[in-house]
C-alpha atoms as a PDB file:
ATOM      1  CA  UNK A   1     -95.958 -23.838  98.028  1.00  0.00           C
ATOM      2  CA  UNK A   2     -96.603 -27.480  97.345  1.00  0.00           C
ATOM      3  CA  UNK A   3     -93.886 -28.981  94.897  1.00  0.00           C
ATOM      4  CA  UNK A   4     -95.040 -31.602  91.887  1.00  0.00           C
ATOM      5  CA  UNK A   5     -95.167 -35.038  92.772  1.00  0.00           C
ATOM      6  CA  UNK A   6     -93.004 -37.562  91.229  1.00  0.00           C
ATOM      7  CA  UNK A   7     -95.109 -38.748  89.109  1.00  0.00           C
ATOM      8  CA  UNK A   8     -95.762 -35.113  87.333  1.00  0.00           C
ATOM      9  CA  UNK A   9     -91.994 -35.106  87.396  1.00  0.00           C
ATOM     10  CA  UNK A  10     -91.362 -38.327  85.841  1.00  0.00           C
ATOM     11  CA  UNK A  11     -94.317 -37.397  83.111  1.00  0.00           C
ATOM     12  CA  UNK A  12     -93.037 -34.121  82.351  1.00  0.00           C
ATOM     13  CA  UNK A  13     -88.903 -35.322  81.692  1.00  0.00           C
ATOM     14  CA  UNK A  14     -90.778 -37.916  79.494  1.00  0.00           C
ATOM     15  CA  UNK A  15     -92.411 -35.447  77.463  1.00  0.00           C
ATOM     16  CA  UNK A  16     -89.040 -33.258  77.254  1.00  0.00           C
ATOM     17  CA  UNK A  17     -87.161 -36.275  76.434  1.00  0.00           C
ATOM     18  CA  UNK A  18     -89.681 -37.531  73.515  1.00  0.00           C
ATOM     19  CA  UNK A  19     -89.641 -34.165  72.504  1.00  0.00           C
ATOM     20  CA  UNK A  20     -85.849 -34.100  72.151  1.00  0.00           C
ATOM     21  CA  UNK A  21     -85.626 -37.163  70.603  1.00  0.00           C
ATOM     22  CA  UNK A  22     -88.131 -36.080  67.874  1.00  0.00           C
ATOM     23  CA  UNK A  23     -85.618 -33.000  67.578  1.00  0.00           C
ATOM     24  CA  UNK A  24     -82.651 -35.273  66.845  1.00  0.00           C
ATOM     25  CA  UNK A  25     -84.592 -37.599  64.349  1.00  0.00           C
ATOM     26  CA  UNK A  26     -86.160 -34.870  62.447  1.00  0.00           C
ATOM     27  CA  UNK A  27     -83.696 -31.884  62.858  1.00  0.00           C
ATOM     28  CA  UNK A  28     -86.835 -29.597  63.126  1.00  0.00           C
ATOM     29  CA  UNK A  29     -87.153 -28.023  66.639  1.00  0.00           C
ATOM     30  CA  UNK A  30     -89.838 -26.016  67.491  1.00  0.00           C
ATOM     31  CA  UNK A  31     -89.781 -23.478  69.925  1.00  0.00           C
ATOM     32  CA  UNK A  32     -92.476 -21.198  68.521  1.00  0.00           C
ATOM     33  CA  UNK A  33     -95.373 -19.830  70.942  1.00  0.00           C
ATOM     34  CA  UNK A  34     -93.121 -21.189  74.314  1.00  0.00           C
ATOM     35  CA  UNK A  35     -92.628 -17.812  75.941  1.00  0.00           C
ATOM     36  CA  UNK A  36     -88.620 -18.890  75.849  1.00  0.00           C
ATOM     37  CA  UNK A  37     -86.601 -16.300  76.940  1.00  0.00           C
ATOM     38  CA  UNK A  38     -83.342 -17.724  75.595  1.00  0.00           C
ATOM     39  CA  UNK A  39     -82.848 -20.706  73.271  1.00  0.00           C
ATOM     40  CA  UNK A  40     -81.628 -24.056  75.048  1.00  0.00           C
ATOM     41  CA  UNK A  41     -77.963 -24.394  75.728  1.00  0.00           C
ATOM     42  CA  UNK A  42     -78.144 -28.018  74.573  1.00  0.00           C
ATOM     43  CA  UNK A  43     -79.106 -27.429  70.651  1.00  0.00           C
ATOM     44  CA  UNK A  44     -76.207 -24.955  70.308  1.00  0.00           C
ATOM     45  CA  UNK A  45     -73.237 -27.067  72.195  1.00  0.00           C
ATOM     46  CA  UNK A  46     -70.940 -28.209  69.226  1.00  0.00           C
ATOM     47  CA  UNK A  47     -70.100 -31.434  71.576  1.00  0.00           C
ATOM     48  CA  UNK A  48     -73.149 -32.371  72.073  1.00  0.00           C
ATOM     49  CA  UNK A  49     -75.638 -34.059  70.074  1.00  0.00           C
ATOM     50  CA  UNK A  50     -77.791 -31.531  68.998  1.00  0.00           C
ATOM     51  CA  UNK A  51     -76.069 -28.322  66.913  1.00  0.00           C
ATOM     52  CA  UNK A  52     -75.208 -30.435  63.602  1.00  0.00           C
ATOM     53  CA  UNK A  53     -78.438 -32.014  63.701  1.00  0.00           C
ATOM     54  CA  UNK A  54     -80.882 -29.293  63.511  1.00  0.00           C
ATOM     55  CA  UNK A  55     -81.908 -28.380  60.046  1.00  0.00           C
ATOM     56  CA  UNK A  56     -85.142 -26.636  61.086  1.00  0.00           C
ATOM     57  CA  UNK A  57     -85.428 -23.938  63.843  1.00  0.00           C
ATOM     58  CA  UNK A  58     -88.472 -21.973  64.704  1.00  0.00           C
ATOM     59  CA  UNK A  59     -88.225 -19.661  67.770  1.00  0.00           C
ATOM     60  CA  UNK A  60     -91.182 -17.276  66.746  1.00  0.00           C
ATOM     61  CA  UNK A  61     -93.572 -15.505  68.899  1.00  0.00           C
ATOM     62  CA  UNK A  62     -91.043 -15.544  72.324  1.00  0.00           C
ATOM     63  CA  UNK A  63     -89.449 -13.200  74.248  1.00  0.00           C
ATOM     64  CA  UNK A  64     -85.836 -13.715  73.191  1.00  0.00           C
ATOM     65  CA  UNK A  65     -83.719 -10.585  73.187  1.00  0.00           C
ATOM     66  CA  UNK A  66     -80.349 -12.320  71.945  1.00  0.00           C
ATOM     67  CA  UNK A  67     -78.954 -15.176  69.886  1.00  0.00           C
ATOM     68  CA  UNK A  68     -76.028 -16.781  71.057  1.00  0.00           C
ATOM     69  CA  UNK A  69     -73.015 -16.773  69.280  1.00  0.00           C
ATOM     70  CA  UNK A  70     -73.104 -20.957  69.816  1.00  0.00           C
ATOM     71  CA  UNK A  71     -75.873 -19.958  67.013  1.00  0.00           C
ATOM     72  CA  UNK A  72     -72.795 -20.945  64.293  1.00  0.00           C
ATOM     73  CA  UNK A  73     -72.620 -24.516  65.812  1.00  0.00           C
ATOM     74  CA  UNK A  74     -75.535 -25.167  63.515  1.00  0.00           C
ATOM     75  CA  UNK A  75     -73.964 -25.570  60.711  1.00  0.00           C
ATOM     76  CA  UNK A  76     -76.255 -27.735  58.860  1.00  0.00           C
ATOM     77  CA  UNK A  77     -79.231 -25.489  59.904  1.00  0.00           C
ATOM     78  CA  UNK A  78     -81.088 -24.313  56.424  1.00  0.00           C
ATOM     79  CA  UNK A  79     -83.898 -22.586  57.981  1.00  0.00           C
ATOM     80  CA  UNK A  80     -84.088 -20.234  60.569  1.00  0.00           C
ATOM     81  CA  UNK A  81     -87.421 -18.281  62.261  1.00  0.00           C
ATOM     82  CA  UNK A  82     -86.958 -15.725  65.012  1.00  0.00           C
ATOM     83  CA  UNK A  83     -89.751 -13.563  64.016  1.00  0.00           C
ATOM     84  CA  UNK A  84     -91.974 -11.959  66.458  1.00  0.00           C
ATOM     85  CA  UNK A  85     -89.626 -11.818  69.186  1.00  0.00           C
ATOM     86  CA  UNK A  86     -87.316  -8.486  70.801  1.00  0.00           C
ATOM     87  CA  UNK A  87     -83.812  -8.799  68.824  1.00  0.00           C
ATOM     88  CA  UNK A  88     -81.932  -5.759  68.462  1.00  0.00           C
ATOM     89  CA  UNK A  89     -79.127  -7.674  67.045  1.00  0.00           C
ATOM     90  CA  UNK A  90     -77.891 -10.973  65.001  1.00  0.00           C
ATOM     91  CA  UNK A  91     -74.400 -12.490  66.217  1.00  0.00           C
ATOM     92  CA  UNK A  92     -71.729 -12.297  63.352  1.00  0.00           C
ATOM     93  CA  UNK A  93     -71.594 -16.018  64.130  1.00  0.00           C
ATOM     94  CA  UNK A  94     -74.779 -16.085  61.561  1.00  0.00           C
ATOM     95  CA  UNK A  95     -72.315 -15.911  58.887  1.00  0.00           C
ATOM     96  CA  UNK A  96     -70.838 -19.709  59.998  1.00  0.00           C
ATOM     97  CA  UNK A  97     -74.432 -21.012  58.672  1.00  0.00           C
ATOM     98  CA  UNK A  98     -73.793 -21.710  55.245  1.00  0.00           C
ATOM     99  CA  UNK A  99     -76.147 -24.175  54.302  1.00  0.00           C
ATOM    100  CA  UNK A 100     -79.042 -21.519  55.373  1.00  0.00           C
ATOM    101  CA  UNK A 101     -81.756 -20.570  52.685  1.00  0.00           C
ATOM    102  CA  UNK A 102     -84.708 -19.541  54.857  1.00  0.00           C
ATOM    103  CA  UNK A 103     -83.625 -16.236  57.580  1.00  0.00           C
ATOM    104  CA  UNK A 104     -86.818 -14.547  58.764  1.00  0.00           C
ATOM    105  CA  UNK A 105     -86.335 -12.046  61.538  1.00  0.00           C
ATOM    106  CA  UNK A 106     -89.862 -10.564  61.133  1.00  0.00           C
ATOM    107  CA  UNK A 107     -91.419  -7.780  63.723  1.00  0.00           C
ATOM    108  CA  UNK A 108     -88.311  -7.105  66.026  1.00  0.00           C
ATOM    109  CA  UNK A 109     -85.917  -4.621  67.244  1.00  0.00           C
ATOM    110  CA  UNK A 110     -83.018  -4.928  64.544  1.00  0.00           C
ATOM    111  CA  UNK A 111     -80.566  -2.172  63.982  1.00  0.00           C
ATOM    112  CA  UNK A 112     -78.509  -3.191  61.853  1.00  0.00           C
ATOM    113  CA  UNK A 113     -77.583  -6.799  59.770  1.00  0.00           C
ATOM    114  CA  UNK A 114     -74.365  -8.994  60.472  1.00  0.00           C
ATOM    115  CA  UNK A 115     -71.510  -8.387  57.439  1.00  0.00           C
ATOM    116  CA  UNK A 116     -70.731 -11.311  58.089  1.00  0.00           C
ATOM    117  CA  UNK A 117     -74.321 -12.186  56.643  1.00  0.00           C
ATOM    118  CA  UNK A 118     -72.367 -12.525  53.398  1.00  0.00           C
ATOM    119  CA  UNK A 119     -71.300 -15.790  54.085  1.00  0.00           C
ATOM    120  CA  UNK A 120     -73.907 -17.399  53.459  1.00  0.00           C
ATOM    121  CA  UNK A 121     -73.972 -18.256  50.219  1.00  0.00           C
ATOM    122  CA  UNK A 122     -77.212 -20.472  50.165  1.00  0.00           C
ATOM    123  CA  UNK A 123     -79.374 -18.089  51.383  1.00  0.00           C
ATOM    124  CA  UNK A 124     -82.500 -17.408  49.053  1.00  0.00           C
ATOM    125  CA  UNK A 125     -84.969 -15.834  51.233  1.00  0.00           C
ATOM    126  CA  UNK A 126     -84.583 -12.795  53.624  1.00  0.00           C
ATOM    127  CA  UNK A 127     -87.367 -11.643  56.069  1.00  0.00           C
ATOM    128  CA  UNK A 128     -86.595  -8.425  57.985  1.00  0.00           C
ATOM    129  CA  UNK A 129     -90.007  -7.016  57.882  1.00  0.00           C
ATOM    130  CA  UNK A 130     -90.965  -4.807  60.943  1.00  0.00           C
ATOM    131  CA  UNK A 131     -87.636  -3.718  62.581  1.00  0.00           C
ATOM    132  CA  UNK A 132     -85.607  -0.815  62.924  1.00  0.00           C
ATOM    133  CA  UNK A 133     -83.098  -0.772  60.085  1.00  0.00           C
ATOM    134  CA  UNK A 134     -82.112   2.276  58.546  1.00  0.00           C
ATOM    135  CA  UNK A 135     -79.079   0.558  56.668  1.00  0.00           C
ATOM    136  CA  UNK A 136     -78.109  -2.823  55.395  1.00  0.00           C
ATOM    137  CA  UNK A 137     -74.227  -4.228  55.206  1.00  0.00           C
ATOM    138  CA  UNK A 138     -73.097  -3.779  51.061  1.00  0.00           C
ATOM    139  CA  UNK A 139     -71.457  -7.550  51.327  1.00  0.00           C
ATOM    140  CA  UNK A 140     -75.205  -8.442  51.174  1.00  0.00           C
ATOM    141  CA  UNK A 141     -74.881  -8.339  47.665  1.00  0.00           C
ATOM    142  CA  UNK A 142     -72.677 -11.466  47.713  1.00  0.00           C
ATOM    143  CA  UNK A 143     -75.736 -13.336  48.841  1.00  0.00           C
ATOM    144  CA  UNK A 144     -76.115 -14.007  45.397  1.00  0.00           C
ATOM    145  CA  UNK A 145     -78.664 -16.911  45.529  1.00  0.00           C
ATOM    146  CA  UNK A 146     -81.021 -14.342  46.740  1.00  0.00           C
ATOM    147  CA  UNK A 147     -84.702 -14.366  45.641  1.00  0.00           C
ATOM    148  CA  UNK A 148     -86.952 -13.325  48.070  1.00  0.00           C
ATOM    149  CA  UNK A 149     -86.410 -10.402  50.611  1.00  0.00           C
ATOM    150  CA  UNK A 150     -89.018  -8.449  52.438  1.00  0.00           C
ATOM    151  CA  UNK A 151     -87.960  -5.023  54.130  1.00  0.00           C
ATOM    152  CA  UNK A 152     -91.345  -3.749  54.858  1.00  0.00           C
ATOM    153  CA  UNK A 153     -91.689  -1.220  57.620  1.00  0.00           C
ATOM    154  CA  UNK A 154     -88.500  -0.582  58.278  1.00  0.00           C
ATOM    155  CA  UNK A 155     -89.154   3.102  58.730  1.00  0.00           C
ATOM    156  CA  UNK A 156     -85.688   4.793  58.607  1.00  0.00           C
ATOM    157  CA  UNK A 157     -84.657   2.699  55.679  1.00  0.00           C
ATOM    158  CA  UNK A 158     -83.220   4.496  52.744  1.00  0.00           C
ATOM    159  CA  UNK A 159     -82.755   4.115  49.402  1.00  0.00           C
ATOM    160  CA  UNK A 160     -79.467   2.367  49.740  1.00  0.00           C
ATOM    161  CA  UNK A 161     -81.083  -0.666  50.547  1.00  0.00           C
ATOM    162  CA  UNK A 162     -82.055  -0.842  46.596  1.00  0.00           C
ATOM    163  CA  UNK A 163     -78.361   0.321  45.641  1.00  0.00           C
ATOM    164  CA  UNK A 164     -77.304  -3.007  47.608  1.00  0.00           C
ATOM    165  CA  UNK A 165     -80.009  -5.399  46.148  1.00  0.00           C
ATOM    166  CA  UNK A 166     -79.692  -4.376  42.881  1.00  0.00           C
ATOM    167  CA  UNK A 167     -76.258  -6.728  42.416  1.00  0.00           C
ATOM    168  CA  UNK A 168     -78.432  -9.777  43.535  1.00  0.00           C
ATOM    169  CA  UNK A 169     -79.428 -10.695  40.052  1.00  0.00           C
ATOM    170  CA  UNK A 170     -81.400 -13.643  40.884  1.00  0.00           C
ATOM    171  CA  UNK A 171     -83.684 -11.487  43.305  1.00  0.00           C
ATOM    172  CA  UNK A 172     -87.447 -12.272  42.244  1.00  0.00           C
ATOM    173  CA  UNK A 173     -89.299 -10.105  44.533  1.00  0.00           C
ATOM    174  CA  UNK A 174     -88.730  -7.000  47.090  1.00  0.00           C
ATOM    175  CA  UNK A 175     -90.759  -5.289  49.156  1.00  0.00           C
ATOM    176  CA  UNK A 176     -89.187  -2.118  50.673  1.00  0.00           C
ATOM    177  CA  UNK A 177     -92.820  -0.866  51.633  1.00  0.00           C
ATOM    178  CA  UNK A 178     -93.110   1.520  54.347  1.00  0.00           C
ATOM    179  CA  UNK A 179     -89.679   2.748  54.466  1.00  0.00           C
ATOM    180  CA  UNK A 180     -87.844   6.420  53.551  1.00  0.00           C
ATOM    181  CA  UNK A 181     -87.042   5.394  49.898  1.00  0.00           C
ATOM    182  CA  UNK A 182     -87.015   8.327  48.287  1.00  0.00           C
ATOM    183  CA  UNK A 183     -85.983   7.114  45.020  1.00  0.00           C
ATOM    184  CA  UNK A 184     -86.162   3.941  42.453  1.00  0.00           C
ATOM    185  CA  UNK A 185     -82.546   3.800  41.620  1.00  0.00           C
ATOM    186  CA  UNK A 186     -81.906   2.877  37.551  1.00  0.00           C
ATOM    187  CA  UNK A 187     -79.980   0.363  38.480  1.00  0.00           C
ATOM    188  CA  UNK A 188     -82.616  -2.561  39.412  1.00  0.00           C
ATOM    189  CA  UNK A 189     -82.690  -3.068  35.965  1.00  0.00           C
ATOM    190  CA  UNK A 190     -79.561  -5.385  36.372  1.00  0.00           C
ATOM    191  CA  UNK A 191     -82.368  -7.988  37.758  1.00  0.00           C
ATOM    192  CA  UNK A 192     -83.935  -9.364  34.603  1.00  0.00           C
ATOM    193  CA  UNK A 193     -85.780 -12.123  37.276  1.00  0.00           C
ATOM    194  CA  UNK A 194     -87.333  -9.476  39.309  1.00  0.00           C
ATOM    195  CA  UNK A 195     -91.682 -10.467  39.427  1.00  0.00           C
ATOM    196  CA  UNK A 196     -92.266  -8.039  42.267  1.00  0.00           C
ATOM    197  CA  UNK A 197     -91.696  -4.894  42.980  1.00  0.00           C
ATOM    198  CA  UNK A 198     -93.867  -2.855  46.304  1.00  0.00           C
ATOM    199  CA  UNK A 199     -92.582   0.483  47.097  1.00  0.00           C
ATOM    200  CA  UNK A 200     -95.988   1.163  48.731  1.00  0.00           C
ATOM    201  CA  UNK A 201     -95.891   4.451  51.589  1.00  0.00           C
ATOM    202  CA  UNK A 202     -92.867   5.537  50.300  1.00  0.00           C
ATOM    203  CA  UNK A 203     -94.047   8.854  50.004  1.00  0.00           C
ATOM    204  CA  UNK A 204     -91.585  10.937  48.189  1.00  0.00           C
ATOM    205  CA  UNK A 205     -90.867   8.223  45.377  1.00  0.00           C
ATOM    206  CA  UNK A 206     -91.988  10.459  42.444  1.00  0.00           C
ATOM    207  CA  UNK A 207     -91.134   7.812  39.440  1.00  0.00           C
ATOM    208  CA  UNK A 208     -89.937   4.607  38.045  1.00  0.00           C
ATOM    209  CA  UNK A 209     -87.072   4.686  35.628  1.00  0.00           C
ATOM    210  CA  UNK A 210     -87.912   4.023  32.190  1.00  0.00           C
ATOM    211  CA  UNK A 211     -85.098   1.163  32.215  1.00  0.00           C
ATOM    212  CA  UNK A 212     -87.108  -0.705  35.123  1.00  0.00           C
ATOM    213  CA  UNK A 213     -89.659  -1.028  32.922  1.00  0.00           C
ATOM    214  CA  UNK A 214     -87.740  -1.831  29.599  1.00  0.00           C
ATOM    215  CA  UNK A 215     -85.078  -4.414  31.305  1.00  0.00           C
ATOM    216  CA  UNK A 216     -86.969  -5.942  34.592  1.00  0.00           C
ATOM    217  CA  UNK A 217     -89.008  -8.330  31.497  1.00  0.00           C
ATOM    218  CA  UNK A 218     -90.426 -10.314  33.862  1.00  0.00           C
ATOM    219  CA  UNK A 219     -91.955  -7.779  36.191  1.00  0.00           C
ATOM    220  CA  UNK A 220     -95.940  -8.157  36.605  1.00  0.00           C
ATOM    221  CA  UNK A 221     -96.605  -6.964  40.104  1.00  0.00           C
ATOM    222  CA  UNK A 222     -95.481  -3.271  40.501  1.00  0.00           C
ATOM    223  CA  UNK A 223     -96.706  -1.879  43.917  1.00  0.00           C
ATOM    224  CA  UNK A 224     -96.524   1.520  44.365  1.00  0.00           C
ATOM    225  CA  UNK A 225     -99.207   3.433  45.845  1.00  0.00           C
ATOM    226  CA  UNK A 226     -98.864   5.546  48.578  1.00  0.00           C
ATOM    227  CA  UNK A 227     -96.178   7.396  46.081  1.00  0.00           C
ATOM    228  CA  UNK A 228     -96.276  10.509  44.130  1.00  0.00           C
ATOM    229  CA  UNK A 229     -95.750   8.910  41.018  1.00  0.00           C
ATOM    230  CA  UNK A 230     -98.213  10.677  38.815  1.00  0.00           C
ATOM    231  CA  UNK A 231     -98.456   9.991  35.012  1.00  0.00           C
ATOM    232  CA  UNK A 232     -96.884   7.123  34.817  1.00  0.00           C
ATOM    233  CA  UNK A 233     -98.265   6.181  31.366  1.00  0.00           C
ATOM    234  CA  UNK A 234     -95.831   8.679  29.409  1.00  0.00           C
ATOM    235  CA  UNK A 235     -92.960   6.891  31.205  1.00  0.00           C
ATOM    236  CA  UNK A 236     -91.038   5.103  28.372  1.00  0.00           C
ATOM    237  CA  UNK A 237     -91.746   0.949  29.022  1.00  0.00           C
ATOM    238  CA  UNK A 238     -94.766   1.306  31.071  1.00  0.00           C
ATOM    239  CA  UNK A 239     -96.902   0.198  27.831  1.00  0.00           C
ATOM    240  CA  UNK A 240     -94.629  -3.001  27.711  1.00  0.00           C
ATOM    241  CA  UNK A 241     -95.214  -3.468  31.474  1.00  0.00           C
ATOM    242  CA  UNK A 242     -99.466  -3.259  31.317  1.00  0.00           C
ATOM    243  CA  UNK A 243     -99.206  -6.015  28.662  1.00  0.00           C
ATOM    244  CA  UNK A 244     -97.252  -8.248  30.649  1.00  0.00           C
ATOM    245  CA  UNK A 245     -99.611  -7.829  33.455  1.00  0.00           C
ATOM    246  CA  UNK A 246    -102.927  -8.432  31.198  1.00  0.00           C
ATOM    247  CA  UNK A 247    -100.993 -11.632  29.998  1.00  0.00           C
ATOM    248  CA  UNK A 248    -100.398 -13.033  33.741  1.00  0.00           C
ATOM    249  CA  UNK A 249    -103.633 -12.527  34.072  1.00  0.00           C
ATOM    250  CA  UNK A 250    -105.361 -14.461  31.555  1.00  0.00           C
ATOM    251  CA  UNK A 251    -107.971 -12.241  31.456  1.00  0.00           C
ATOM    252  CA  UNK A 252    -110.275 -11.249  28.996  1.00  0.00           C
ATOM    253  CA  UNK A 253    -109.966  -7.587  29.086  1.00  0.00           C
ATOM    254  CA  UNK A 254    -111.688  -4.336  27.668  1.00  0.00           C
ATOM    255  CA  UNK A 255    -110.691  -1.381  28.572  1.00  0.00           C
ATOM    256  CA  UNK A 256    -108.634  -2.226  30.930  1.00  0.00           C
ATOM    257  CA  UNK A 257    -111.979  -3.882  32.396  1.00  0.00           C
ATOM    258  CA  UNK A 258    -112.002  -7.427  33.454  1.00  0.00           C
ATOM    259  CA  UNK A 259    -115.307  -9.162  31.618  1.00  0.00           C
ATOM    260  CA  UNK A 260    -115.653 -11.741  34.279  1.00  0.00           C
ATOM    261  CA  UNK A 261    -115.790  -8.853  36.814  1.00  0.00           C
ATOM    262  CA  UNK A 262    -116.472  -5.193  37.855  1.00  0.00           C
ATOM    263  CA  UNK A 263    -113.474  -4.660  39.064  1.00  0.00           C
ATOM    264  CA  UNK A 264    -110.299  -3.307  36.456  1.00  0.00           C
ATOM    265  CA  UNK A 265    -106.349  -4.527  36.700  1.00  0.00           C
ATOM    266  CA  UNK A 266    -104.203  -3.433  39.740  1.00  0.00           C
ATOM    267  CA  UNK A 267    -100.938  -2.063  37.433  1.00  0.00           C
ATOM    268  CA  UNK A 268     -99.669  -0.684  40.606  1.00  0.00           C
ATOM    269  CA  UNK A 269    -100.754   2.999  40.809  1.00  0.00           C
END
């Protein structure tokens, strides 16, 4: 087969060298959509001039099956995207990123979460929708900047999950959708920031305790169908909760009927 001339050649290093340099200047590399099989050596090599540079990385939609521990070289890296690729794993090197907020690790193959995940301390958003959990490490709860974290369809997830986020008191809004909760432990009433709650297709949740309602003041989004939660209304708080929904709203509302449309409030159920 005929090789590229030298001029392709010389046009295509140009392009890879621009492209670098705009990595360098910026600190956002994109690798998203590349078909990459691994992430290049030269942004993780702590002696070069790449790894305390990047700020930014987005290696979605590729066909990476590991992260290399040289992953921790980025130590000034605040946002990381590996969703949509074939991960069954995180290195415990993840835990040397402490200046990450932004972790999404969407629609993979993930077993399990680093401990070491703990470390870091500036993380506010966590993105593990679509993977295989069925547990997540306790020393999560030390993540305590936490406010967004979306578990959806993890199938074999348990309740535990809850247990764990419940100590993150700054946590704003969860979605454990689609997993094997089978119950809405009392104890997420320690987050008086919680907004959102979706338990959606969790099947064998039969109720929200009273306290969720009473203590989570500023929840107005409560997701649950796909439950058996039946009767809701005689559940101590729920009264509180309907009127804190109306008022995010700003509706005009009668009987539970919005005047400006056909179609009545979403509480949830």
């Amino acid at each position: 087969p005929s090789s590229a001339s030298p001029t392709v050649r010389s046009k295509s290093k140009s392009a890879t060298a621009s492209r670098e340099n705009a990595w360098k200047t910026t600190g956002i590399v994109s690798l998203r959509d590349c078909n990459a099989r691994e992430i290049p050596t030269k942004l993780l090599d702590a002696d070069g001039d790449f790894a305390l540079k990047v700020r930014n990385l987005d290696a979605a939609n590729n066909k990476l099956s590991t992260i290399p521990r040289e992953i921790g070289n980025c130590t000034n890296i605040t946002r990381l995207v590996l969703s949509n690729n074939a991960l069954e794993a995180l290195p415990g090197e993840v835990g040397r990123l402490v200046k990450l907020k932004i972790l999404i690790c969407d629609d993979n193959r993930l077993k399990t979460l680093p401990v070491e995940i703990a470390s870091c301390r500036a993380l506010t958003t966590l993105g593990v929708k679509g993977n295989d959990l069925d547990s997540i490490p306790s020393e999560i709860s030390q993540c305590a900047d936490l406010v967004n974290v979306n578990f959806r369809m993890n199938r074999n997830l348990g309740t535990g999950v809850l247990d764990v986020l419940a100590d993150c008191v700054k946590l704003e809004e969860i979605d454990v959708s689609s997993c094997a909760i089978t119950i809405v432990p009392a104890r997420l009433s320690n987050l008086k920031s919680l907004k959102v709650l979706a338990v959606d297709d969790n099947a064998c949740v039969e109720t929200i305790p009273s306290a969720v309602f009473k203590s989570c003041t500023a929840l107005t989004k409560l997701s649950a169908h796909g439950t058996s939660i039946r009767n809701v209304e005689y559940i101590d708080g729920y009264d509180a909760y309907v009127e804190r929904v109306k008022a995010r709203h700003g509706k005009i509302i009668s009987g539970d009927v919005m005047i400006v449309g056909a179609r009545g409030l979403d509480y949830g159920f």
